[in-house]
Protein backbone atom coordinates (compact mmCIF):
# COMPACT_ATOMS: atom_id res chain seq x y z
CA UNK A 1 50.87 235.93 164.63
CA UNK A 2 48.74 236.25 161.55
CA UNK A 3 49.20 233.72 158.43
CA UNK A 4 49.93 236.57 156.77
CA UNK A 5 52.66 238.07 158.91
CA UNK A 6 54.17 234.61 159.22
CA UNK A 7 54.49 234.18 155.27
CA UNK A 8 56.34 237.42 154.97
CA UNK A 9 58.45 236.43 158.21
CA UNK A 10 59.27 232.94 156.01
CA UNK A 11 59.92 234.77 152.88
CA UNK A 12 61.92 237.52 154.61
CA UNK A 13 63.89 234.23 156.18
CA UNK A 14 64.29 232.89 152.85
CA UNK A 15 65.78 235.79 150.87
CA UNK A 16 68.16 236.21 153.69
CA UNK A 17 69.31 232.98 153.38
CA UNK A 18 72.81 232.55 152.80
CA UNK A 19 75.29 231.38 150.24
CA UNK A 20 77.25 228.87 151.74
CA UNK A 21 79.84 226.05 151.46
CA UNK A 22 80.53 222.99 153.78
CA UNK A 23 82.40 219.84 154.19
CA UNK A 24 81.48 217.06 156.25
CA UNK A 25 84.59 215.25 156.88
CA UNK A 26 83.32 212.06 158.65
CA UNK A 27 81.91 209.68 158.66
CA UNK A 28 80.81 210.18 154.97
CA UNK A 29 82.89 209.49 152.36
CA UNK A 30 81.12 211.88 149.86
CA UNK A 31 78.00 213.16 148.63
CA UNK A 32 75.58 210.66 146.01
CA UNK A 33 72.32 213.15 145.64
CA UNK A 34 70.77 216.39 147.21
CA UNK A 35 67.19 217.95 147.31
CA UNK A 36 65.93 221.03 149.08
CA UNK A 37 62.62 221.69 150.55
CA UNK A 38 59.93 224.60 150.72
CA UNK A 39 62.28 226.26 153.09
CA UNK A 40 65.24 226.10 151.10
CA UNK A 41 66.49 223.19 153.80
CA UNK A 42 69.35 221.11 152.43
CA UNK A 43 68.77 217.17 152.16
CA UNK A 44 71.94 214.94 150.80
CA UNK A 45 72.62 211.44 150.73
CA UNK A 46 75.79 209.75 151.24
CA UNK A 47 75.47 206.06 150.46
CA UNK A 48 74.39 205.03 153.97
CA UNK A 49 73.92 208.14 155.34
CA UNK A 50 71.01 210.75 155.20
CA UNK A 51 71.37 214.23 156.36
CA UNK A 52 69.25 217.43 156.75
CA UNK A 53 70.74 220.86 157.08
CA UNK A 54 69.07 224.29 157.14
CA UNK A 55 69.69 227.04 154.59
CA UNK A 56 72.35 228.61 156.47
CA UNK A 57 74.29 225.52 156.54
CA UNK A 58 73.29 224.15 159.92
CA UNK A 59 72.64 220.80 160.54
CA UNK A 60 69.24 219.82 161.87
CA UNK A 61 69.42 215.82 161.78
CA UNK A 62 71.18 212.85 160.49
CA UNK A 63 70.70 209.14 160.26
CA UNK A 64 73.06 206.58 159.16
CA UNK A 65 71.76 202.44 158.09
CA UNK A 66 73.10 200.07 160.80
CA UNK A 67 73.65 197.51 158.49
CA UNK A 68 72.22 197.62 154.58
CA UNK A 69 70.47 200.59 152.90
CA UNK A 70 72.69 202.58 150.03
CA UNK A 71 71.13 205.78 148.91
CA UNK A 72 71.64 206.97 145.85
CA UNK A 73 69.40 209.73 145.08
CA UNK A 74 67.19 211.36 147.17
CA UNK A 75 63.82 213.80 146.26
CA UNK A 76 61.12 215.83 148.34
CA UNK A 77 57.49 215.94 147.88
CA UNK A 78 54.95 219.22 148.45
CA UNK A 79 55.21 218.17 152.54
CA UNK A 80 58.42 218.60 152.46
CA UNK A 81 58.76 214.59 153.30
CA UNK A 82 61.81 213.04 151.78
CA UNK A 83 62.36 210.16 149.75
CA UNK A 84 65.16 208.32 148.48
CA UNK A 85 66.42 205.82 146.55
CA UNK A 86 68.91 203.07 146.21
CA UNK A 87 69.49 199.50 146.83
CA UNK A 88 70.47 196.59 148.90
CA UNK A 89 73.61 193.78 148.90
CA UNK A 90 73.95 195.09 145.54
CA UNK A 91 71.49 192.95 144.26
CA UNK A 92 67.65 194.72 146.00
CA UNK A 93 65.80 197.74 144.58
CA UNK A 94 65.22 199.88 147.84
CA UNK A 95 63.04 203.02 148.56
CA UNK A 96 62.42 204.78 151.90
CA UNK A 97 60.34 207.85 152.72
CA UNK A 98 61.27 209.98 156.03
CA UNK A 99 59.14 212.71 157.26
CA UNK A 100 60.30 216.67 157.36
CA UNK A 101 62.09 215.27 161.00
CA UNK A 102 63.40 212.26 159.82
CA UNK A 103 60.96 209.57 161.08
CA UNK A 104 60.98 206.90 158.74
CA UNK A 105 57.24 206.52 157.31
CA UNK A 106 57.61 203.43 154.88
CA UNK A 107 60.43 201.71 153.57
CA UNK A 108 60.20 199.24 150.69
CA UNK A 109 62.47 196.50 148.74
CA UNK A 110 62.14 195.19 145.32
CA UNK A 111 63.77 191.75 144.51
CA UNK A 112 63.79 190.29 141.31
CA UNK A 113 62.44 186.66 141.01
CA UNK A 114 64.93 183.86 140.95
CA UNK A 115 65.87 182.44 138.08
CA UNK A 116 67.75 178.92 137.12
CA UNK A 117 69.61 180.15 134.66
CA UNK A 118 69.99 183.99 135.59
CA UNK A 119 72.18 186.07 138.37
CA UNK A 120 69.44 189.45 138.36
CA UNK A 121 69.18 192.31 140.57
CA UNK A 122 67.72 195.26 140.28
CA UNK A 123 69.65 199.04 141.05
CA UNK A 124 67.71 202.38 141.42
CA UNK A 125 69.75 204.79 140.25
CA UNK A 126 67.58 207.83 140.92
CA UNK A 127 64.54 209.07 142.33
CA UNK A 128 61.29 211.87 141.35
CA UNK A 129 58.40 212.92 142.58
CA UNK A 130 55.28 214.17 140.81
CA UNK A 131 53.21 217.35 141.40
CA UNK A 132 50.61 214.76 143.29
CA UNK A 133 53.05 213.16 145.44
CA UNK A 134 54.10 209.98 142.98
CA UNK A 135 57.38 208.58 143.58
CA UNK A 136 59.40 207.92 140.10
CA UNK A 137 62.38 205.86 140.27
CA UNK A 138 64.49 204.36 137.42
CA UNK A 139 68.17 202.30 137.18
CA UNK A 140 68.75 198.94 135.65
CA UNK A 141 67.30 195.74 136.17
CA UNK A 142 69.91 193.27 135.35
CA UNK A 143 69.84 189.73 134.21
CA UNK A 144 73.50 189.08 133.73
CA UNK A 145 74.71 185.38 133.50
CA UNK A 146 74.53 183.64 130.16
CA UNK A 147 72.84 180.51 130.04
CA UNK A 148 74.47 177.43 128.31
CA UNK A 149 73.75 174.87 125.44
CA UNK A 150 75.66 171.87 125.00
CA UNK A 151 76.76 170.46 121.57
CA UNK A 152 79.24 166.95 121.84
CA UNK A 153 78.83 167.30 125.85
CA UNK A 154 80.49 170.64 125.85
CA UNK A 155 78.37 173.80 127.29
CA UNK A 156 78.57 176.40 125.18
CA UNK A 157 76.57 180.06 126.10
CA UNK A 158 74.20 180.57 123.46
CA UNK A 159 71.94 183.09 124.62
CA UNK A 160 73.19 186.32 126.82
CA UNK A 161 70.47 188.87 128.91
CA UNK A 162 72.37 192.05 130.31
CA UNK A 163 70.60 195.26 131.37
CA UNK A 164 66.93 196.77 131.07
CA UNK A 165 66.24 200.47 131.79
CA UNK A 166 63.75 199.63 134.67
CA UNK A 167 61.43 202.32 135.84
CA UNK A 168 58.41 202.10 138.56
CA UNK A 169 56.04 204.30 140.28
CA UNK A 170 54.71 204.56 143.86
CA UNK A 171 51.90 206.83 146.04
CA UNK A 172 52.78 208.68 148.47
CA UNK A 173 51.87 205.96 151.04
CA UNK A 174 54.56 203.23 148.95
CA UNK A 175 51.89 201.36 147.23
CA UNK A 176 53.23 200.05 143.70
CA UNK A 177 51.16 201.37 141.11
CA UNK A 178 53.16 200.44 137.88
CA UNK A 179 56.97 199.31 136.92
CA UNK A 180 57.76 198.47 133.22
CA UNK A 181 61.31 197.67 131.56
CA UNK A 182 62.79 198.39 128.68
CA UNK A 183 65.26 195.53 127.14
CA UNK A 184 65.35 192.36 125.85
CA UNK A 185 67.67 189.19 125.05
CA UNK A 186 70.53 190.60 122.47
CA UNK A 187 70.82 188.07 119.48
CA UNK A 188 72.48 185.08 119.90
CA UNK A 189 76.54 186.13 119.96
CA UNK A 190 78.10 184.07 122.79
CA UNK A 191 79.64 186.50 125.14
CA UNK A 192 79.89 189.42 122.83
CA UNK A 193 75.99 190.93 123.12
CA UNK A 194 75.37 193.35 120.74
CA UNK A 195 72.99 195.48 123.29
CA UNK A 196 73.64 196.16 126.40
CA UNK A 197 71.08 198.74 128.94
CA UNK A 198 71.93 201.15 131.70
CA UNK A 199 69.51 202.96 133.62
CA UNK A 200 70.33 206.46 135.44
CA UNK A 201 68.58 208.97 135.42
CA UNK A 202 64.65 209.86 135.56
CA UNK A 203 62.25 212.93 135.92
CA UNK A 204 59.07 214.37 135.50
CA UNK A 205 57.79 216.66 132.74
CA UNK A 206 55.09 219.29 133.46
CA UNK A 207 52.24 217.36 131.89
CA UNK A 208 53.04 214.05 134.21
CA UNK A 209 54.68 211.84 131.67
CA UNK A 210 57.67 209.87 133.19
CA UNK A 211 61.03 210.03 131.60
CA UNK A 212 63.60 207.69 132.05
CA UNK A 213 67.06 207.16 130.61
CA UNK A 214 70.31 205.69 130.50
CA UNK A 215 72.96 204.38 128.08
CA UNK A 216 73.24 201.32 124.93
CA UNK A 217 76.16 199.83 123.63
CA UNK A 218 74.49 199.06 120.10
CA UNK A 219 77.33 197.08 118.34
CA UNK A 220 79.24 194.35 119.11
CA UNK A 221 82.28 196.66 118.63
CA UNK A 222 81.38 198.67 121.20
CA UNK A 223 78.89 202.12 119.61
CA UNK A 224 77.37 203.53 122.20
CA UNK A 225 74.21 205.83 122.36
CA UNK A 226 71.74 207.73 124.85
CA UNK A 227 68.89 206.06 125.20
CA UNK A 228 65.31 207.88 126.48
CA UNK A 229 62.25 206.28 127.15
CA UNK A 230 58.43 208.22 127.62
CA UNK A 231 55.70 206.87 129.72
CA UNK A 232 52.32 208.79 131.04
CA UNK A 233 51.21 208.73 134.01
CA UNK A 234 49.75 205.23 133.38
CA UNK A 235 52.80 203.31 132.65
CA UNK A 236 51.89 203.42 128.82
CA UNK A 237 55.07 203.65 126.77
CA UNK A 238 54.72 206.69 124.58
CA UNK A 239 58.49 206.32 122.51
CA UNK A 240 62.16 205.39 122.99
CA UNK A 241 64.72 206.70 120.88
CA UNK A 242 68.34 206.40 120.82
CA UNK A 243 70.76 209.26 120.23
CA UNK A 244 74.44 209.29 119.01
CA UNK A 245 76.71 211.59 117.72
CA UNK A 246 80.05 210.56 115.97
CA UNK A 247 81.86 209.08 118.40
CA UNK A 248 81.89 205.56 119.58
CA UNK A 249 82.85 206.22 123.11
CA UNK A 250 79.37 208.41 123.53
CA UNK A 251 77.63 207.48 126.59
CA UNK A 252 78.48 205.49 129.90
CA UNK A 253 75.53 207.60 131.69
CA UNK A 254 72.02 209.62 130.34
CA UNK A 255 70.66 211.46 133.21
CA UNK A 256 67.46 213.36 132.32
CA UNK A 257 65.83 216.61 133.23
CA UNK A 258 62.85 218.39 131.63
CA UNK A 259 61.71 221.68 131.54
CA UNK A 260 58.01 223.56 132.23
CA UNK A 261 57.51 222.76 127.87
CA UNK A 262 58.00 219.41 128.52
CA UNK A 263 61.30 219.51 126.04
CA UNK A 264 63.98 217.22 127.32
CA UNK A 265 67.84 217.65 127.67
CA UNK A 266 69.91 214.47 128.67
CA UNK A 267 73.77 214.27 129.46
CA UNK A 268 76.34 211.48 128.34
CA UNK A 269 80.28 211.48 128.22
CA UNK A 270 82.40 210.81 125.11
CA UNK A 271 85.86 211.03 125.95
CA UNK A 272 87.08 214.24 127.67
CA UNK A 273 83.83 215.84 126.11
CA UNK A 274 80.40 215.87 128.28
CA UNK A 275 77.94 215.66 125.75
CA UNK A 276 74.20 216.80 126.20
CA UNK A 277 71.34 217.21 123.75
CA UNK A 278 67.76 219.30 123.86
CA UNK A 279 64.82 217.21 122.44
CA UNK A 280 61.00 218.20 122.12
CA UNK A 281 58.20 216.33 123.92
CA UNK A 282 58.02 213.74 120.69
CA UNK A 283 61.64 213.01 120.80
CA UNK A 284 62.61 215.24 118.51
CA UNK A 285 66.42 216.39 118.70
CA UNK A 286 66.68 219.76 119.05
CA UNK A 287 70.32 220.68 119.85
CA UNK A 288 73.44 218.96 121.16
CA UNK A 289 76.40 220.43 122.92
CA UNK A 290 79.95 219.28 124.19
CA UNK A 291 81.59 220.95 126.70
CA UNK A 292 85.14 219.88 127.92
CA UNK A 293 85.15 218.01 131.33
CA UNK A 294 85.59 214.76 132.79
CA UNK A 295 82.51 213.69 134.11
CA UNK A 296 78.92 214.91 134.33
CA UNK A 297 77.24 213.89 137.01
CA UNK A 298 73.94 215.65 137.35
CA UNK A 299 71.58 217.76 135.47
CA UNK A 300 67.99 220.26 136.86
CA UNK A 301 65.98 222.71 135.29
CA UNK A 302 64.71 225.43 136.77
CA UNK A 303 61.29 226.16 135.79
CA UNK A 304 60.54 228.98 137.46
CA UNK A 305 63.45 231.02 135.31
CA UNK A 306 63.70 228.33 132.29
CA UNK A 307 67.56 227.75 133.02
CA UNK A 308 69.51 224.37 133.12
CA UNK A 309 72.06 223.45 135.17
CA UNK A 310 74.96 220.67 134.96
CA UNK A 311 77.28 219.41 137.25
CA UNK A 312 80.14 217.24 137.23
CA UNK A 313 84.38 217.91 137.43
CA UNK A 314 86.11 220.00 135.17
CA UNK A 315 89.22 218.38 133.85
CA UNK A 316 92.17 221.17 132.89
CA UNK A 317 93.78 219.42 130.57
CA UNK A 318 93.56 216.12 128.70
CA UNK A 319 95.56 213.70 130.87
CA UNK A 320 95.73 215.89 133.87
CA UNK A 321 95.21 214.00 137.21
CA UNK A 322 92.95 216.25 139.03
CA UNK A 323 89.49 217.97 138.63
CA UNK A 324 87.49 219.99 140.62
CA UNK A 325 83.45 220.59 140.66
CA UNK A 326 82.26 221.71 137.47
CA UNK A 327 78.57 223.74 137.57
CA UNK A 328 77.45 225.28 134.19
CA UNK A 329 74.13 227.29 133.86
CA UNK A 330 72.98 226.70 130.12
CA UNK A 331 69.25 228.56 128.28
CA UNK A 332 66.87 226.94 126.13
CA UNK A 333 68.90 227.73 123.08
CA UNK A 334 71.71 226.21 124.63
CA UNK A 335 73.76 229.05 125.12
CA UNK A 336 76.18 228.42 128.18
CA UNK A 337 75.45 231.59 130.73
CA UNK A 338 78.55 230.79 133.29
CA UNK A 339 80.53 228.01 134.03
CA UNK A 340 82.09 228.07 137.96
CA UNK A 341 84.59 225.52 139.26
CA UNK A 342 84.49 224.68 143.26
CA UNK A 343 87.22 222.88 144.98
CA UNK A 344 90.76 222.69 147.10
CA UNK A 345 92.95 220.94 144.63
CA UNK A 346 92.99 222.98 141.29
CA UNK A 347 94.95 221.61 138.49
CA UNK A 348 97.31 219.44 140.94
CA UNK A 349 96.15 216.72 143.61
CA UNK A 350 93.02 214.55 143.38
CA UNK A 351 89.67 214.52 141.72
CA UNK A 352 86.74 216.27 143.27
CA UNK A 353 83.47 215.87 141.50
CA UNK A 354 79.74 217.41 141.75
CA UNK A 355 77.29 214.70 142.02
CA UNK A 356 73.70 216.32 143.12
CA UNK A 357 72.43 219.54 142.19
CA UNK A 358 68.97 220.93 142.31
CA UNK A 359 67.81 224.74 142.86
CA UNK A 360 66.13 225.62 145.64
CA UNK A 361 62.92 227.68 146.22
CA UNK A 362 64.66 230.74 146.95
CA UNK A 363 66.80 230.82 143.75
CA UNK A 364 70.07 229.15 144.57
CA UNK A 365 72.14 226.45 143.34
CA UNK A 366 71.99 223.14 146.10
CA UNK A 367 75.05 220.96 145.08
CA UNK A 368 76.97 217.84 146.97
CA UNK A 369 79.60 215.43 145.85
CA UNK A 370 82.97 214.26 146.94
CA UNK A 371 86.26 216.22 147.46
CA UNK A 372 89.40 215.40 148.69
CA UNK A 373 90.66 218.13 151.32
CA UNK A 374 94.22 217.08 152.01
CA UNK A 375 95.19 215.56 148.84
CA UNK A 376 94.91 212.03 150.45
CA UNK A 377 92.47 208.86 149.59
CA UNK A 378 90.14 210.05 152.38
CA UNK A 379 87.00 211.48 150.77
CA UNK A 380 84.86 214.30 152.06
CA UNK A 381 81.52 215.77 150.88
CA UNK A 382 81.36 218.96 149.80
CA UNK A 383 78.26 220.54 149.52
CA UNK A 384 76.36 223.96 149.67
CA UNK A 385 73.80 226.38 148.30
CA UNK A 386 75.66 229.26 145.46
CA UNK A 387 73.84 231.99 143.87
CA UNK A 388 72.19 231.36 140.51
CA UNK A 389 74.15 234.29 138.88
CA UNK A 390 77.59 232.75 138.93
CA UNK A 391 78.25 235.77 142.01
CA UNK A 392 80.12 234.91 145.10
CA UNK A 393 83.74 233.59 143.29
CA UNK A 394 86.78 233.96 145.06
CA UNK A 395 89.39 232.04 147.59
CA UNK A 396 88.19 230.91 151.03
CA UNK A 397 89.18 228.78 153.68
CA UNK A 398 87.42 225.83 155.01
CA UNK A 399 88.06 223.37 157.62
CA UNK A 400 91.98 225.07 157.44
CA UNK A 401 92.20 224.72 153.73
CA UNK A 402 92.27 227.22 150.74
CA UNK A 403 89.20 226.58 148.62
CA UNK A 404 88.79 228.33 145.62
CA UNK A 405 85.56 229.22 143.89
CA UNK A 406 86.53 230.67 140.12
CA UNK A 407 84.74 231.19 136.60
CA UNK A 408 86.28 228.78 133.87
CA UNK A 409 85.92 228.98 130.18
CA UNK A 410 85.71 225.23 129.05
CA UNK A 411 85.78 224.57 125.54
CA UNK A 412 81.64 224.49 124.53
CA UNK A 413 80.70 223.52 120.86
CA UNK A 414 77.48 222.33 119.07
CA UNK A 415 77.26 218.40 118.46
CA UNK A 416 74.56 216.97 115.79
CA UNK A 417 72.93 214.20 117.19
CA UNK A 418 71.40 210.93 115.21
CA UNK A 419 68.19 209.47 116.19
CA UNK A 420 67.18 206.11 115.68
CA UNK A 421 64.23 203.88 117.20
CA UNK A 422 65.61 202.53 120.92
CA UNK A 423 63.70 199.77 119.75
CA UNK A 424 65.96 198.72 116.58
CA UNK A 425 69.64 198.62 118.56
CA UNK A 426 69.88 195.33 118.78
CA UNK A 427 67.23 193.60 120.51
CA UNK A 428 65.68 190.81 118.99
CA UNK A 429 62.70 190.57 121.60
CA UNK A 430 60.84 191.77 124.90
CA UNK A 431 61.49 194.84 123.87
CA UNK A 432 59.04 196.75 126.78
CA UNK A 433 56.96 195.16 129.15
CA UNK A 434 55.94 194.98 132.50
CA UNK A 435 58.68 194.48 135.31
CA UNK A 436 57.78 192.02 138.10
CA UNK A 437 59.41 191.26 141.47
CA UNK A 438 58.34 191.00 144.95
CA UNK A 439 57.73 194.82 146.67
CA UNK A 440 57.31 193.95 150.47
CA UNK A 441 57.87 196.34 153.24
CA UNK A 442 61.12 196.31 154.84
CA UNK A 443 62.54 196.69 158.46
CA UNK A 444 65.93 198.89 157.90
CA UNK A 445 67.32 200.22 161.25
CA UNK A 446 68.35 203.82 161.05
CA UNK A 447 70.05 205.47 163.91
CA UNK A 448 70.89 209.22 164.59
CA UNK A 449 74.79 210.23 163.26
CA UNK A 450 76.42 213.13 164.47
CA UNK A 451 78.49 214.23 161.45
CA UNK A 452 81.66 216.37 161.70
CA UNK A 453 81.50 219.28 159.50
CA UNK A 454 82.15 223.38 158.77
CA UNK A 455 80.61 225.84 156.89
CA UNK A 456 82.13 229.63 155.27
CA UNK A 457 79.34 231.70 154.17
CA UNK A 458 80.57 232.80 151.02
């Protein structure tokens, strides 16, 4: 068969891809991250568990750690190879790249150097890759015991280090080319610091530079911000900026996405409102929205069609007890197209929450998270591939079940944002520099998993 015949075969395979939901109900305990590949294949990541399926829904492999190895976040490159993200006893940064059959082809760890005085560790929190196959990854690295003084024979703390937003690149073939943090030692208020860092989120823009982002608590009573810091491709720091509207619950997360302009838009909670703002490539803020839910999990642009995309839970009411999968398609003005909830509970049972998304090559939504089929503690993931148009709603059943997929009208209001230098909330040095530990290759075992699961075509 000719190249040519086959690409039309592949794209004729594509469009007929379907829409589909599925649940795996063991051994997972619900979905962390999802990416999809140049065939529109479906890669999640469940904590300790890694799992391919095809675009219909069919599973092609699985591995699960034997012992340590907690994904968080997972990414594919222009091979189709798949990387992803996480960390180890808590405490260890660790990456691993698989090939398109899931053959591990490096795995790495990144421990922080020991300190006297210091309890650190260092959490990836998510991962990107680069139009040249560089591997992005940013989370908090965390120096979090105070050290002590002593005045009259009595220790006192006089000094407290929390979190950095930590951020590091990699080649293709897992060879460290730069990691920087952003942080610093909080002035001297006993236990009470008046900054504290979170890293979650980071991405890519169009030109190369590295975002990465997370949450600040700025005050000692507790003001929070967003918090997003530019690199190029080089590891130079290009700004850092802090954003907060009038609340002072804003923020607990700050996961980034960026668009083919190289504009920004970046997601944080206050209260029962999900905030998220639009910035320019300088930083800039260019518009903020709220939008009633409880949580928002995850955020992707599409590029091709200039559309983002949220996901999270969509909470009923204020104090209800249950939420179901909240995905929102917004424009660059910020104009909110559609917003779909996904789920078995509705306004009665547990909580079920989006926490990947991404959009595949061939124009559909790619979503996982965690669900909670029979109303019980035992968690499921839920995951599948939805059309971009907000099409496809109604009831179906799944694995016995009634699952409904409906359009919702959240509340959805503009939010002015305040911008201030990252640098000026609160640290009183070390503001950015370079991030050292020890990156050695690691030995992971990952065997095959046979995952129960079932799939409606929508």
């Amino acid at each position: 068969m000719s190249g040519a015949l086959q690409s039309v075969f592949a794209n004729f395979r594509s469009s007929a891809a379907p829409s589909f939901v599925s649940l795996i109900t063991t051994p997972d305990p619900g979905g962390k991250g999802v990416a999809s590949d140049s065939a529109n294949n479906v890669i999640i990541v469940n904590g300790y568990s890694i799992q391919k399926f095809d675009s219909s829904g069919v599973l092609i492999w699985a591995k699960v750690a034997a012992t340590d190895g907690y994904m968080v976040s997972v990414a594919v490159d222009s091979s189709d190879n798949i990387y992803a993200a996480g960390y180890l006893n808590s405490n260890i940064g660790f990456i691993i790249k698989f090939n398109s059959s899931g053959t591990i082809q490096w795995q790495k760890t990144q421990t922080p150097a020991a300190s006297a005085w210091y309890a650190r560790s260092i959490l990836w929190q998510s991962i990107a890759v680069d139009s040249s196959n560089n591997i992005y990854v940013g989370g908090t690295w965390f120096n979090n015991n105070q050290a002590y003084g002593c005045c009259c024979g009595t220790p006192f703390p006089y000094k407290y280090e929390f979190g950095y937003l930590a951020i590091a690149k990699y080649n293709s073939s897992g060879t460290l080319q730069w990691a920087n943090k952003f942080g610093g030692v909080a002035a001297n208020t006993g236990m009470s610091p008046n900054a504290e860092l979170f890293g979650y989120g980071v991405c890519v823009d169009a030109s190369g530079n590295a975002i990465v982002s997370g949450s600040s608590r700025i005050s000692t009573s507790g003001t929070q911000a967003m918090v997003v810091l530019k690199y190029n491709t080089s590891g130079t720091y290009q700004w850092g900026y802090a954003y907060k509207n009038d609340s002072s619950t804003l923020a607990n997360q700050g996961i980034v996405a960026a668009d083919s302009s190289d504009n920004i838009y970046v997601v944080s909670k206050s209260g029962y409102q999900q905030c998220f703002i639009k910035i320019n490539s300088s930083g800039t803020f260019q518009w903020g929205k709220n939008i009633f839910a409880e949580h928002l999990n995850s955020i992707t642009f599409d590029r091709t069609n200039n559309y983002l995309y949220i996901g999270g839970d969509y909470r009923y009411s204020t104090g209800a007890q249950a939420d179901d999968y909240l995905i929102a398609k917004i424009d660059t003005s910020g104009a909110l197209q559609f917003a779909r909830t996904l789920g078995f509970q509705g306004s009665a049972g547990r909580d079920e929450t989006a926490y990947g998304l991404a959009i595949s090559s061939d124009n559909k939504i790619v979503f996982d998270g965690i669900t909670y089929k029979d109303n019980t503690s035992t968690s499921s993931n839920l995951f599948g591939r939805i059309p971009t148009d907000g099409s496809k709603t109604g009831t179906y059943t799944l694995s016995g079940k009634s699952m409904t997929y409906a359009s919702v009208s959240p509340t959805y209001t503009a939010q002015t944002f305040t911008r201030t230098l990252a640098v000026s909330t609160g640290f009183s040095d070390s503001e950015n520099s370079s991030l050292t530990y020890t990156d050695a290759a690691s030995s992971l075992t990952f065997n095959s998993q046979t995952p129960t699961y079932n799939t409606q075509v929508l």
